[in-house]
N, C-alpha and C. Protein backbone atom coordinates (compact mmCIF):
# COMPACT_ATOMS: atom_id res chain seq x y z
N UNK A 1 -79.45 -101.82 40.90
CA UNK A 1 -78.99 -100.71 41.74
C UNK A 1 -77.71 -100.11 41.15
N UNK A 2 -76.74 -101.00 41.04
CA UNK A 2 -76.01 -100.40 40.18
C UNK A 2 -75.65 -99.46 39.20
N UNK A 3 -76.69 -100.32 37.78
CA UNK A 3 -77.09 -99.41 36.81
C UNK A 3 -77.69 -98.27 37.33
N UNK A 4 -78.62 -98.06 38.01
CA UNK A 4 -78.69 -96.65 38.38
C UNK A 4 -78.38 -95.51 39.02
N UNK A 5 -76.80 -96.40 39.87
CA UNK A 5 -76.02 -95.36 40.58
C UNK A 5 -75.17 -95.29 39.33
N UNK A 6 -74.83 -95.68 38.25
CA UNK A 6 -74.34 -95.12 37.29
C UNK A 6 -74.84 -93.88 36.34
N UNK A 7 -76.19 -94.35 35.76
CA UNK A 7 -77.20 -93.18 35.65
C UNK A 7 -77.29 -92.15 36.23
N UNK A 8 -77.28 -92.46 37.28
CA UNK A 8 -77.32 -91.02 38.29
C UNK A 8 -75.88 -90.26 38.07
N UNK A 9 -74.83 -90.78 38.84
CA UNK A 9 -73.21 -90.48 38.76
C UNK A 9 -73.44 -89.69 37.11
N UNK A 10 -73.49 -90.70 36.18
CA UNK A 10 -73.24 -89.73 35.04
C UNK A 10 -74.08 -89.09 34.28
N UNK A 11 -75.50 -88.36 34.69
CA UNK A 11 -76.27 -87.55 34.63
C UNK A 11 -75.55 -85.97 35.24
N UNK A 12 -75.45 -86.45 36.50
CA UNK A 12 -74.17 -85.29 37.66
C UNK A 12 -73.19 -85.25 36.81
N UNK A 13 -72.34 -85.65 36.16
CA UNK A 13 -71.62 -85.69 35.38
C UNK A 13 -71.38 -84.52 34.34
N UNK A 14 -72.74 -85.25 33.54
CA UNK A 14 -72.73 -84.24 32.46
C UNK A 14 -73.28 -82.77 32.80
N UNK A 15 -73.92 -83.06 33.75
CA UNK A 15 -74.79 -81.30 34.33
C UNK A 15 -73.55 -80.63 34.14
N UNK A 16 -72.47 -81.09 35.01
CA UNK A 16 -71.31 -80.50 35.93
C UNK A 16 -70.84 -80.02 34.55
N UNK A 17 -70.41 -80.94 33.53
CA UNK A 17 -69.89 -80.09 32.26
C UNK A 17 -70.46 -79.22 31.74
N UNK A 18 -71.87 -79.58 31.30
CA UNK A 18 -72.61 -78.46 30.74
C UNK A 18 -72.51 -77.31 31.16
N UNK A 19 -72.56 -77.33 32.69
CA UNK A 19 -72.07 -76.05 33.31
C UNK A 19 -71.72 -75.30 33.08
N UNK A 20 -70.54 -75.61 33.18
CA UNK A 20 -68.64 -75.43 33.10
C UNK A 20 -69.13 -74.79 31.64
N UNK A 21 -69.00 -75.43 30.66
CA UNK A 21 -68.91 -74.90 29.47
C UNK A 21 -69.90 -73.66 29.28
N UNK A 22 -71.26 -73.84 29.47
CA UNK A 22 -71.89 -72.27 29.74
C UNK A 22 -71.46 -71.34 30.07
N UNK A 23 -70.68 -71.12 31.64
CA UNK A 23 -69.70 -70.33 32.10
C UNK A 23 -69.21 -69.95 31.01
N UNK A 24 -67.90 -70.69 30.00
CA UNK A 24 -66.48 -70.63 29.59
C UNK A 24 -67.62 -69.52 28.27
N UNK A 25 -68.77 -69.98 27.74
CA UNK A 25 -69.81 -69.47 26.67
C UNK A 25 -69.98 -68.12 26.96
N UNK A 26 -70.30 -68.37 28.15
CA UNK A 26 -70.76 -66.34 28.57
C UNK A 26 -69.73 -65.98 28.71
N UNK A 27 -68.49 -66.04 29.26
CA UNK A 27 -67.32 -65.14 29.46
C UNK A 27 -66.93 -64.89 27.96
N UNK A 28 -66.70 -65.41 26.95
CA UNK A 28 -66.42 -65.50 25.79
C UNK A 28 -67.49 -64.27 25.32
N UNK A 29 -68.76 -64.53 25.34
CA UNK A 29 -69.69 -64.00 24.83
C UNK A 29 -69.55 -62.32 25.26
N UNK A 30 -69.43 -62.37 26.49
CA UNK A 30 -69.78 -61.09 27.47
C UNK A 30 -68.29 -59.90 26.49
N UNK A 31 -66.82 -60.83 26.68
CA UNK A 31 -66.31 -60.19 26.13
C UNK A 31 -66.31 -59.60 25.04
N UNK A 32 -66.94 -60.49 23.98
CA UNK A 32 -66.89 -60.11 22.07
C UNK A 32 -67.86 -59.04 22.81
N UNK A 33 -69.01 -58.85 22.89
CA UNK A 33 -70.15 -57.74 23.26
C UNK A 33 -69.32 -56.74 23.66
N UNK A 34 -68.45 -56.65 24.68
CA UNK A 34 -67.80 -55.30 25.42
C UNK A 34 -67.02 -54.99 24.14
N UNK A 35 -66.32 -55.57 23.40
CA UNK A 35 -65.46 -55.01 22.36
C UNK A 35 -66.30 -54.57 21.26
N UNK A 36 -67.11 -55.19 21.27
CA UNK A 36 -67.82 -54.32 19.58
C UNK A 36 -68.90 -52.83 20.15
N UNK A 37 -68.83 -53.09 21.55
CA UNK A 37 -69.77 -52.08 22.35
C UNK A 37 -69.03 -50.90 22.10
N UNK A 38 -67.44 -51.04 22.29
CA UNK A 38 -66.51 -49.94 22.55
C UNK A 38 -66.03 -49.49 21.24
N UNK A 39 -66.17 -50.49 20.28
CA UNK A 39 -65.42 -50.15 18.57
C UNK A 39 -66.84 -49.37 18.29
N UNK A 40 -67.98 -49.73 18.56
CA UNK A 40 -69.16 -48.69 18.13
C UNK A 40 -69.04 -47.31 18.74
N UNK A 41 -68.88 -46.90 19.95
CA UNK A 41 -68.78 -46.28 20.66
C UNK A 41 -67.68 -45.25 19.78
N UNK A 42 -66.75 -45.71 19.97
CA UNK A 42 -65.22 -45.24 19.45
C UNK A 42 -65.60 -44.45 18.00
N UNK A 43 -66.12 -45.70 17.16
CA UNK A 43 -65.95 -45.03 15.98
C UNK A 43 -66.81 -44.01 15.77
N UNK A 44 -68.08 -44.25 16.50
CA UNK A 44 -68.93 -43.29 16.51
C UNK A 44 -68.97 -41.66 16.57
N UNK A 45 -67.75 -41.98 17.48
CA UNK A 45 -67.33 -40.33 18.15
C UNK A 45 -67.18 -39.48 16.93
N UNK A 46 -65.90 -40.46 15.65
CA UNK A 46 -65.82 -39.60 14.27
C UNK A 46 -67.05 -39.36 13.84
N UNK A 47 -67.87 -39.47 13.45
CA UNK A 47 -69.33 -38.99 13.29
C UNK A 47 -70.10 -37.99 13.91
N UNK A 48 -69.83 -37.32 15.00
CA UNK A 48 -69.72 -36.45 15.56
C UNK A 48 -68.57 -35.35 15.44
N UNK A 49 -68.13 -35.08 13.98
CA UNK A 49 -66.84 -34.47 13.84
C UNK A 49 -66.97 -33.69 12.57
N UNK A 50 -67.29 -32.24 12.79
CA UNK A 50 -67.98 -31.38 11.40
C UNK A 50 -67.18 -32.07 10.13
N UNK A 51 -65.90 -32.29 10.53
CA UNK A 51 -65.23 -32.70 9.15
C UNK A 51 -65.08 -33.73 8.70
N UNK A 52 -65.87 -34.88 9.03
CA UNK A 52 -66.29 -36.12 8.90
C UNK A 52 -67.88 -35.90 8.06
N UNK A 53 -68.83 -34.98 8.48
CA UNK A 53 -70.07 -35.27 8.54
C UNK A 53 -69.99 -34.50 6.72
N UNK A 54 -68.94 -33.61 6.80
CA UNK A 54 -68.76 -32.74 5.90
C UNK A 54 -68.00 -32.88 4.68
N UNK A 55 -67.12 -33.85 5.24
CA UNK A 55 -65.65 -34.67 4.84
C UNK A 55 -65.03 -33.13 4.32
N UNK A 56 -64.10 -33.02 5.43
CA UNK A 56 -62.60 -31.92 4.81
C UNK A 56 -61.70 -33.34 4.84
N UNK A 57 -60.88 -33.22 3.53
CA UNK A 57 -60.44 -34.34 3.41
C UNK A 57 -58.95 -34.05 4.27
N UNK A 58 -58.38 -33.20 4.65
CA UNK A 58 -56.99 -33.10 5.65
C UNK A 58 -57.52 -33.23 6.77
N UNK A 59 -58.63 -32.50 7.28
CA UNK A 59 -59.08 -32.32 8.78
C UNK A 59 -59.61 -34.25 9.05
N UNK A 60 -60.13 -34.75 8.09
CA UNK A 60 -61.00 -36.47 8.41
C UNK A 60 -59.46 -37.47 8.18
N UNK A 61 -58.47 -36.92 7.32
CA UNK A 61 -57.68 -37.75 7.08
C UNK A 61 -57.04 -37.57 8.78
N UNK A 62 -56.88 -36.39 9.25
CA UNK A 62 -56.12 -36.33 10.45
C UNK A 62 -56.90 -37.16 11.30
N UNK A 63 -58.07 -37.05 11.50
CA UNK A 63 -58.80 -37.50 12.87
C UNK A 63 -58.69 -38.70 12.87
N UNK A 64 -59.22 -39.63 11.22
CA UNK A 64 -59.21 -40.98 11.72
C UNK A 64 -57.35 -41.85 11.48
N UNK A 65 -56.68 -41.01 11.45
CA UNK A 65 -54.85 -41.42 11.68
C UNK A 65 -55.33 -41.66 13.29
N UNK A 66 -55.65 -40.51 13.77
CA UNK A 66 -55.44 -40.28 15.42
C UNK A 66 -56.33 -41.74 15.60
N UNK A 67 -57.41 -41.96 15.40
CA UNK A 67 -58.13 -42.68 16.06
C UNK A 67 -57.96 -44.26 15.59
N UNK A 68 -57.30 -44.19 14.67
CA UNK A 68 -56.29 -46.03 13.93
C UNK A 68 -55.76 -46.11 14.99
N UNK A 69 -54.64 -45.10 15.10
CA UNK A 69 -53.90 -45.53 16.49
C UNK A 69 -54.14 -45.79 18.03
N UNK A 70 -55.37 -45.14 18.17
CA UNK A 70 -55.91 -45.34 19.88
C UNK A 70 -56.84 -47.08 19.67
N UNK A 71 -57.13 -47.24 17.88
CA UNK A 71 -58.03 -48.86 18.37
C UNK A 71 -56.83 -49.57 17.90
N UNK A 72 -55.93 -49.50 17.17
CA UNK A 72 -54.85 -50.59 16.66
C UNK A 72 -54.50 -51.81 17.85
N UNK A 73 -54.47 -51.40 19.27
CA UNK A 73 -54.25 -52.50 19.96
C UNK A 73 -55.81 -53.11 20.43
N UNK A 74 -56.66 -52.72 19.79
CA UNK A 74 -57.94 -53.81 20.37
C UNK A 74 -58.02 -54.53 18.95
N UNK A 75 -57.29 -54.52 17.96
CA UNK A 75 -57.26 -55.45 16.95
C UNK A 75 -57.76 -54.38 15.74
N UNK A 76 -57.90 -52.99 15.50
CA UNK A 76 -58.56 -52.73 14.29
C UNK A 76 -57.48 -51.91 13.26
N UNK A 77 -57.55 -52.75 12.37
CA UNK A 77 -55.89 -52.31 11.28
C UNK A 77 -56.06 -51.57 10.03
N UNK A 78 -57.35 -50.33 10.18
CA UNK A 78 -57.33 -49.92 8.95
C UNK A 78 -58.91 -48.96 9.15
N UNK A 79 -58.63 -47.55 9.14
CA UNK A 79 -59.93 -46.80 9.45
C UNK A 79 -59.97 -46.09 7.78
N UNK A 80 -61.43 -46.18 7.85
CA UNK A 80 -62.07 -45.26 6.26
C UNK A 80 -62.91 -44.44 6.54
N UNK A 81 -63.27 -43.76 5.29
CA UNK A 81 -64.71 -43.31 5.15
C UNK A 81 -65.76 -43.74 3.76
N UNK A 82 -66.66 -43.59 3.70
CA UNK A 82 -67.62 -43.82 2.17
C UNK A 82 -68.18 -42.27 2.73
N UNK A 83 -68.71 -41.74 1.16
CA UNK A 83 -69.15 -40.88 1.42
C UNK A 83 -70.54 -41.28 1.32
N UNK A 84 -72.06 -40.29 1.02
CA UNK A 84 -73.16 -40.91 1.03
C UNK A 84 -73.49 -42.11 -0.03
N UNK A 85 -72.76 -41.79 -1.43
CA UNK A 85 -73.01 -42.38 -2.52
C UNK A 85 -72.27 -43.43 -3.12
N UNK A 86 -71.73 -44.29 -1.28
CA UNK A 86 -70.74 -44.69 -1.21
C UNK A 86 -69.01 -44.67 -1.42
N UNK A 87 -68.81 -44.10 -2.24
CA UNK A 87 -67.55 -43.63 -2.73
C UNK A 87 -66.40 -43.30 -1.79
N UNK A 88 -65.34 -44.53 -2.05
CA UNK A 88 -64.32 -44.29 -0.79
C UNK A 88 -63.55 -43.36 -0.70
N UNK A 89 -63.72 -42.14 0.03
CA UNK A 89 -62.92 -41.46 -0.27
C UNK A 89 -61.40 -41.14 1.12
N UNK A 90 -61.10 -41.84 1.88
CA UNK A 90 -60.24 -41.94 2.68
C UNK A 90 -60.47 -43.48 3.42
N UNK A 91 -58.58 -43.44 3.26
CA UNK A 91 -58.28 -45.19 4.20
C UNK A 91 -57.28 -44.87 4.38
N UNK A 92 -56.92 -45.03 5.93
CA UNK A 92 -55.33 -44.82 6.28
C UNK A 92 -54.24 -45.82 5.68
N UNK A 93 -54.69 -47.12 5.83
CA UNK A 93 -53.61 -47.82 5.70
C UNK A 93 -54.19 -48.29 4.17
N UNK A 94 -54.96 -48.72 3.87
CA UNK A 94 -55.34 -49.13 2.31
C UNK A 94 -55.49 -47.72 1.07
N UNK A 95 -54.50 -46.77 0.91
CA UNK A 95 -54.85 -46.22 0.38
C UNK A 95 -55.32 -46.46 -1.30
N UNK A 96 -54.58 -47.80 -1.77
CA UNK A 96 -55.22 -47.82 -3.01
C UNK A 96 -56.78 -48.18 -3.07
N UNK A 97 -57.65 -48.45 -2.00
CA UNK A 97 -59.20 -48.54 -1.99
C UNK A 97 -59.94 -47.08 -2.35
N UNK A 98 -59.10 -45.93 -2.24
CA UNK A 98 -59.94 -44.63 -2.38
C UNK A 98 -60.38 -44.71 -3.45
N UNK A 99 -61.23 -44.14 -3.68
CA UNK A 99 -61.73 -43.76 -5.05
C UNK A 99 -62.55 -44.99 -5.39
N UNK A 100 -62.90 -46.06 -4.84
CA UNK A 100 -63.55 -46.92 -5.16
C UNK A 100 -65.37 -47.28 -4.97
N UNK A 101 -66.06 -47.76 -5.93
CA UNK A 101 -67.40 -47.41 -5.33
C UNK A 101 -67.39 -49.08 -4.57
N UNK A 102 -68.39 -48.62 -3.26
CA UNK A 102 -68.68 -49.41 -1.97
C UNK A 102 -70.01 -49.63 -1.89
N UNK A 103 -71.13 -48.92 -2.76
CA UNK A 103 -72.31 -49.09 -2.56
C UNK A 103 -73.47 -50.14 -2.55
N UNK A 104 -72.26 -51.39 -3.31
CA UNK A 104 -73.24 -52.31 -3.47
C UNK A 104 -72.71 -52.78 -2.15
N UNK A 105 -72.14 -52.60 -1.42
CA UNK A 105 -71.54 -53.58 -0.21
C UNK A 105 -73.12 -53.70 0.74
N UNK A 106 -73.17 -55.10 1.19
CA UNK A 106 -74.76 -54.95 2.15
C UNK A 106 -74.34 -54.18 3.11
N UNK A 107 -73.23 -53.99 3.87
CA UNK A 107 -73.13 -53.45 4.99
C UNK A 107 -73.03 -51.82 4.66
N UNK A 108 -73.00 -51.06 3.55
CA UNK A 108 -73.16 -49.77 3.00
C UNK A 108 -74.61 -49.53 3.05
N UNK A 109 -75.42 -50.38 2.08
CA UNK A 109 -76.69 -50.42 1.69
C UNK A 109 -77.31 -50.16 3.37
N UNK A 110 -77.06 -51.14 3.58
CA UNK A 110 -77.75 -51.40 5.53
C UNK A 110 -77.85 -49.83 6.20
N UNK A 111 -76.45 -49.51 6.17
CA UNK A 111 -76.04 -48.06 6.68
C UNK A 111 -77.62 -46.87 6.03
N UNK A 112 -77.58 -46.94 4.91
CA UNK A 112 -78.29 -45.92 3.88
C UNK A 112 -79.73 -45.88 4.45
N UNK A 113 -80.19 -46.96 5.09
CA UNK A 113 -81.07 -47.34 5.43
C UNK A 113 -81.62 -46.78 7.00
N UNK A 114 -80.69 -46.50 7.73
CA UNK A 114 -80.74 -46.31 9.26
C UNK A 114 -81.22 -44.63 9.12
N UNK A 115 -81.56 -44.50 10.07
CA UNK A 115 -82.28 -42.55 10.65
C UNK A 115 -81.44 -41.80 11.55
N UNK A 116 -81.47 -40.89 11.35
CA UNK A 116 -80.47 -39.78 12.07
C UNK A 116 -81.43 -39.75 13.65
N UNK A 117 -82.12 -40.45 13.64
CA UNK A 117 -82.97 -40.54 15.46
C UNK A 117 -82.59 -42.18 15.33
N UNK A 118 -81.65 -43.13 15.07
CA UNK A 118 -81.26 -44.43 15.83
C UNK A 118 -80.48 -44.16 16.62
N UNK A 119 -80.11 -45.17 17.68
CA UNK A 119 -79.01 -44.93 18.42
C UNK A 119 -77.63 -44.87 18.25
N UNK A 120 -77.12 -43.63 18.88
CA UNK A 120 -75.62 -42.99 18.07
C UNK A 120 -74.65 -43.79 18.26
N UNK A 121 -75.00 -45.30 18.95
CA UNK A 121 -73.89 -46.64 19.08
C UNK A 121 -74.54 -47.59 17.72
N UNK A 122 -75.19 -47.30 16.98
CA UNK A 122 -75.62 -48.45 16.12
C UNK A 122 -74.17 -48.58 15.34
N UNK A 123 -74.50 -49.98 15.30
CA UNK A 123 -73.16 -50.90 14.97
C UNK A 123 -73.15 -51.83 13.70
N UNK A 124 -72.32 -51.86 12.21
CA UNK A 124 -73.00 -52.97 11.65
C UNK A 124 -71.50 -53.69 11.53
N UNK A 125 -72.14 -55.12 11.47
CA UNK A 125 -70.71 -55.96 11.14
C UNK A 125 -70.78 -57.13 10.36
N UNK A 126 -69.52 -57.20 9.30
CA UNK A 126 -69.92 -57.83 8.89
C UNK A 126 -68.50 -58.56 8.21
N UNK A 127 -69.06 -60.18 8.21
CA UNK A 127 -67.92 -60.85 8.01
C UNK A 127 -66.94 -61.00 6.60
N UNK A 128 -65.87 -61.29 6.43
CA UNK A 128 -65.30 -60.58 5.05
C UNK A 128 -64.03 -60.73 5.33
N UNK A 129 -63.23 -60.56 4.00
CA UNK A 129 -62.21 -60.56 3.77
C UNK A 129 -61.62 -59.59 3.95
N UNK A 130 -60.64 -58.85 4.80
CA UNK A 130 -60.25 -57.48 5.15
C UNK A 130 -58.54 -56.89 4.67
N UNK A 131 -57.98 -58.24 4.50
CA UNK A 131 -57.00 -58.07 4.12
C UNK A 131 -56.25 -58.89 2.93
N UNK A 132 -55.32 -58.73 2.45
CA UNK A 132 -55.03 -60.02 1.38
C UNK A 132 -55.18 -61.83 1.76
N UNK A 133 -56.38 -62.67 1.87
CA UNK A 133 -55.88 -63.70 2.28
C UNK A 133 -56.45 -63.55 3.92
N UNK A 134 -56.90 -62.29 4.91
CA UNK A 134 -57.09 -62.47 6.09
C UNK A 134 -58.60 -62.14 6.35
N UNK A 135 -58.92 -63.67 6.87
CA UNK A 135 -60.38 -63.18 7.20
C UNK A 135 -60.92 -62.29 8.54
N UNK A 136 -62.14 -61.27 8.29
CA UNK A 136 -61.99 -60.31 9.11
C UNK A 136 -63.87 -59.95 9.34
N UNK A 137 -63.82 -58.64 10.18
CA UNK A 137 -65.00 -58.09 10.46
C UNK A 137 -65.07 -57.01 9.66
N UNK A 138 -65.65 -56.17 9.07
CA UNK A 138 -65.94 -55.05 8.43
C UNK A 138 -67.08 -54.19 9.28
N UNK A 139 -67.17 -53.42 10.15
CA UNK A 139 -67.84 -52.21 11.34
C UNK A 139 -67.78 -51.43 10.46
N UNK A 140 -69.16 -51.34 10.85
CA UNK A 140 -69.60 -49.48 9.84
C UNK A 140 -70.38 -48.65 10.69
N UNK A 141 -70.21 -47.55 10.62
CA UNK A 141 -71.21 -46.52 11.85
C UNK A 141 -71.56 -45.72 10.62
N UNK A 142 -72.88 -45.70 10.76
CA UNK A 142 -73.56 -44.66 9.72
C UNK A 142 -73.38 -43.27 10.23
N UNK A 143 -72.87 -42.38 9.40
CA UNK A 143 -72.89 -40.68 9.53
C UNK A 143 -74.12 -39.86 9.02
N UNK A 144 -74.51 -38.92 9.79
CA UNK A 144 -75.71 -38.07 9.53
C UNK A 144 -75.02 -36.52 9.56
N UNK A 145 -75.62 -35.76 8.61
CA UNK A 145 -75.32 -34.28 8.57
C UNK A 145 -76.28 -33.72 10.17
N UNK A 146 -75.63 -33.46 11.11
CA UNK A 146 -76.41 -33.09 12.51
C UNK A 146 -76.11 -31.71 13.07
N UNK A 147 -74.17 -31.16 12.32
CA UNK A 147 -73.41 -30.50 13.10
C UNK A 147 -73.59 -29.04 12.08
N UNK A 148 -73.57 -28.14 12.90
CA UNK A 148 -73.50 -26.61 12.03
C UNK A 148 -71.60 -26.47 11.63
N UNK A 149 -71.51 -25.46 10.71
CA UNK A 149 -70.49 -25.07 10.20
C UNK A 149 -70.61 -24.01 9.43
N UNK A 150 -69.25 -23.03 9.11
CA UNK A 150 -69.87 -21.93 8.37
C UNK A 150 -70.46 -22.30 6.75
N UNK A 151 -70.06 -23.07 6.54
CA UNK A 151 -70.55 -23.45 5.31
C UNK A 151 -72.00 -24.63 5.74
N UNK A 152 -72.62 -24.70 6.52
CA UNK A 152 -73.80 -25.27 6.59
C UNK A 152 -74.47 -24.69 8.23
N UNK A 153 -74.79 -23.58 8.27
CA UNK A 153 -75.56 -23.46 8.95
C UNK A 153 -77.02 -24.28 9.56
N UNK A 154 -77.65 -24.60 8.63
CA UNK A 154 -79.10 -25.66 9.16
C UNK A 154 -78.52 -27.52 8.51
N UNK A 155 -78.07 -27.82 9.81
CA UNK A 155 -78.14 -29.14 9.32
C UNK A 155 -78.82 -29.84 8.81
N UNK A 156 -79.21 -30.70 7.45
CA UNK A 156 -79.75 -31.19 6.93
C UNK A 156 -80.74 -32.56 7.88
N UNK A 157 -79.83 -33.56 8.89
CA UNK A 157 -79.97 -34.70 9.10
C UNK A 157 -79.82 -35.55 8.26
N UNK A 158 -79.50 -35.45 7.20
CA UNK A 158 -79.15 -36.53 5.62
C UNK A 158 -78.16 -37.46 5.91
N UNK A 159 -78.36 -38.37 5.67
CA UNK A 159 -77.48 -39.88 5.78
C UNK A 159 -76.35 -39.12 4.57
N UNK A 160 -74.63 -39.18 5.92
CA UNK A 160 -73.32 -38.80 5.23
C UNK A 160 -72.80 -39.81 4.66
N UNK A 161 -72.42 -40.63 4.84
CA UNK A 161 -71.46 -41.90 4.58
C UNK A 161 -71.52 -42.56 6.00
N UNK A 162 -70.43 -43.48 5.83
CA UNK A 162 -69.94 -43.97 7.01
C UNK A 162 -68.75 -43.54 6.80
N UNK A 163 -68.18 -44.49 8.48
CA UNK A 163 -67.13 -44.70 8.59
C UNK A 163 -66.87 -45.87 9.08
N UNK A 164 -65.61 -46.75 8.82
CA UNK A 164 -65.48 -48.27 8.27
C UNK A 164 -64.34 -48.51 9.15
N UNK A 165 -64.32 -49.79 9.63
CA UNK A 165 -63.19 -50.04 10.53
C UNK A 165 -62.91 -51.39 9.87
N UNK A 166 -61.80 -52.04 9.74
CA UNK A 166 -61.00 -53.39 9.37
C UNK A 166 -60.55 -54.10 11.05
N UNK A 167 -61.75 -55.12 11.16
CA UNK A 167 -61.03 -56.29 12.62
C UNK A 167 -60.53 -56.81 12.24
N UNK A 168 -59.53 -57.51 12.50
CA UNK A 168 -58.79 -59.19 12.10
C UNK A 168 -59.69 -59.54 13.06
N UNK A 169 -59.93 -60.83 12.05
CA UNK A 169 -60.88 -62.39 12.63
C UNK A 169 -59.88 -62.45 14.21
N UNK A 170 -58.45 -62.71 13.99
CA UNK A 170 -57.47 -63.43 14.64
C UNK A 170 -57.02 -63.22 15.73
N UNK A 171 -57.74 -61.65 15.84
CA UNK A 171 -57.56 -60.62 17.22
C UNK A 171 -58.56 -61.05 18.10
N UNK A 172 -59.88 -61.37 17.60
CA UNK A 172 -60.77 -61.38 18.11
C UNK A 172 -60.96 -62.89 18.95
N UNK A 173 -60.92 -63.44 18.09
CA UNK A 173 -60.33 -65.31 17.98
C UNK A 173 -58.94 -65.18 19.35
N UNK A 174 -57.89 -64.66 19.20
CA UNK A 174 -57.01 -64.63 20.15
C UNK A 174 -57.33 -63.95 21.37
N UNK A 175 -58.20 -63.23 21.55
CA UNK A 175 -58.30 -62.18 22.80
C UNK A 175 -59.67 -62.81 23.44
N UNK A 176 -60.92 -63.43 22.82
CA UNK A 176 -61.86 -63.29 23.65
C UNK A 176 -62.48 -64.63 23.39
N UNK A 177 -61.81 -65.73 22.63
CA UNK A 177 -62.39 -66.79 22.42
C UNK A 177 -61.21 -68.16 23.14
N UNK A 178 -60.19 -67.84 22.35
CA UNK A 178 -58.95 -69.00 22.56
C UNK A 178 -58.60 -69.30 24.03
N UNK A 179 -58.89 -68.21 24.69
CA UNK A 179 -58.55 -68.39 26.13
C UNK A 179 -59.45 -69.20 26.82
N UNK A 180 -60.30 -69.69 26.38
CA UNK A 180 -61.45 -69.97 27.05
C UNK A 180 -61.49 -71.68 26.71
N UNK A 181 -60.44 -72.28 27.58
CA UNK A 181 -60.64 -73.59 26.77
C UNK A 181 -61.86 -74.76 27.06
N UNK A 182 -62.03 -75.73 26.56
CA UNK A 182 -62.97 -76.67 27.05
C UNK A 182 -62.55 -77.36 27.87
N UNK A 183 -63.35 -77.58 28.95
CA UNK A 183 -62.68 -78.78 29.92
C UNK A 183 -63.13 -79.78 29.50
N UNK A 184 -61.83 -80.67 29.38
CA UNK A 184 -61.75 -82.33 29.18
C UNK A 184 -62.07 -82.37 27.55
N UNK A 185 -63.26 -82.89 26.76
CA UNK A 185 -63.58 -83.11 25.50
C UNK A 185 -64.65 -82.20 25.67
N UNK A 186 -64.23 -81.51 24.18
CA UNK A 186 -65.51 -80.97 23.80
C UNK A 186 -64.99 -79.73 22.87
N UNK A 187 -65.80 -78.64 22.72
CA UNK A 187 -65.38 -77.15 21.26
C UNK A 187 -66.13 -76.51 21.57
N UNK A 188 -65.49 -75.55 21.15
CA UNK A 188 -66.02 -74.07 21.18
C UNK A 188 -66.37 -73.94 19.60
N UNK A 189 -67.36 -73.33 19.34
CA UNK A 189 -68.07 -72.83 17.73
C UNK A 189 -68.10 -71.21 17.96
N UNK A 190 -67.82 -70.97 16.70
CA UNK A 190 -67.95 -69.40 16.63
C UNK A 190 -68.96 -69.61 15.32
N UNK A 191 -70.44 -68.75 15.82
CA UNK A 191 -71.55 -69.34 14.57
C UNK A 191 -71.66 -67.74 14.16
N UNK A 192 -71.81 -67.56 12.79
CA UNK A 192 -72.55 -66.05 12.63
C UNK A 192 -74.43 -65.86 12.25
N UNK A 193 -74.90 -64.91 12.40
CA UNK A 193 -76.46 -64.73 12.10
C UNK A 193 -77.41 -66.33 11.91
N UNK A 194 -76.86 -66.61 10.60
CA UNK A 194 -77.09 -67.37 9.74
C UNK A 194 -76.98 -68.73 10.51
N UNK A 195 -76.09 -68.95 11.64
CA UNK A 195 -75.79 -70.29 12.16
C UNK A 195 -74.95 -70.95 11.75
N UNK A 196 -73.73 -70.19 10.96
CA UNK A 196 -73.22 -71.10 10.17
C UNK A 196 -71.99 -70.81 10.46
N UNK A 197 -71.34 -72.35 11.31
CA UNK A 197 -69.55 -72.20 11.76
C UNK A 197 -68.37 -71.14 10.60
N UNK A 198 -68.08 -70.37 11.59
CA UNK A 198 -67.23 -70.01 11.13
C UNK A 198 -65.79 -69.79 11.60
N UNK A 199 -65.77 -70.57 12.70
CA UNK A 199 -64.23 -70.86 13.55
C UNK A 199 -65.31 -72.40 14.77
């Protein structure tokens, strides 16, 4: 009798944790989703911007300054563009990356690949080194020629470039994971695609 009011007791036991930790899983989860929902969203908007789709390089350099600064406090430290043939041709804060080719990057390639009829939140991300030494996310929103201008009257729909956002790992890790501690023993895993720990 014993043994099995123990069995029992710590069967209840472990439910009760498993629980608990599911909870602490989805709140964690629910949040990373709302933030990459809103960095898609966000960046997206530049893509919708004749001089993005078109690249005027003063009018795209202005817009994405403006728009570094409205995501800088959700963690994103560095807005670009590629043009179609990858080729970087604007980064606010990395300016020695201009001029660099990006095309073999998978998350470029991926982009090249998507249709001017996907959804105008499609999101790609991808894990990477973003800064000297800081591991990070790399967000790309694919650009399509959609918008008229006097110099393009019939929009093509032709895959433009993207545009590229820099996460810190550490923002993301600090804002929607760390808070979330384990009760009593146990971890939190941060897995990517592949399944494979990466915090």
């Amino acid at each position: 009798a014993w043994f099995l009011t123990l069995q029992a007791t710590e069967k209840d036991v472990l439910e009760n944790y498993n629980q608990q930790q599911l909870l602490l899983v989805e709140g964690a989860a629910v949040g990373i989703e709302g933030l990459f929902d809103d960095l898609a969203a966000s960046l997206g908007a530049l893509g919708e911007v004749a001089e993005i789709q078109y690249f005027d390089e003063d009018f795209a350099r202005q817009d994405l300054t403006r728009k570094l600064e409205e995501l800088s406090p959700l963690g994103i430290t560095d807005i670009g563009f590629l043009d179609a043939q990858g080729t970087s041709q604007v980064f606010i804060v990395d300016r020695e990356a201009e001029g660099i080719d990006y095309s073999w990057r998978s998350y470029f390639k991926e982009a090249q690949e998507r249709q001017v009829g996907d959804t105008s939140n499609f999101i790609i991300v991808e894990l990477q080194t973003v800064r000297t030494g800081e591991l990070g996310f790399k967000i790309t929103i694919p650009i399509f020629e959609t918008l008229t201008d006097a110099n393009h009257p019939s929009p093509s729909g032709n895959f433009a470039g993207v545009v590229v956002g820099n996460l810190t790992f550490d923002t993301l890790i600090e804002r929607h994971i760390a808070p979330f501690k384990p009760q009593g023993e146990g971890h939190i895993f941060l897995v990517n695609n592949d399944y494979d720990i990466i915090w």
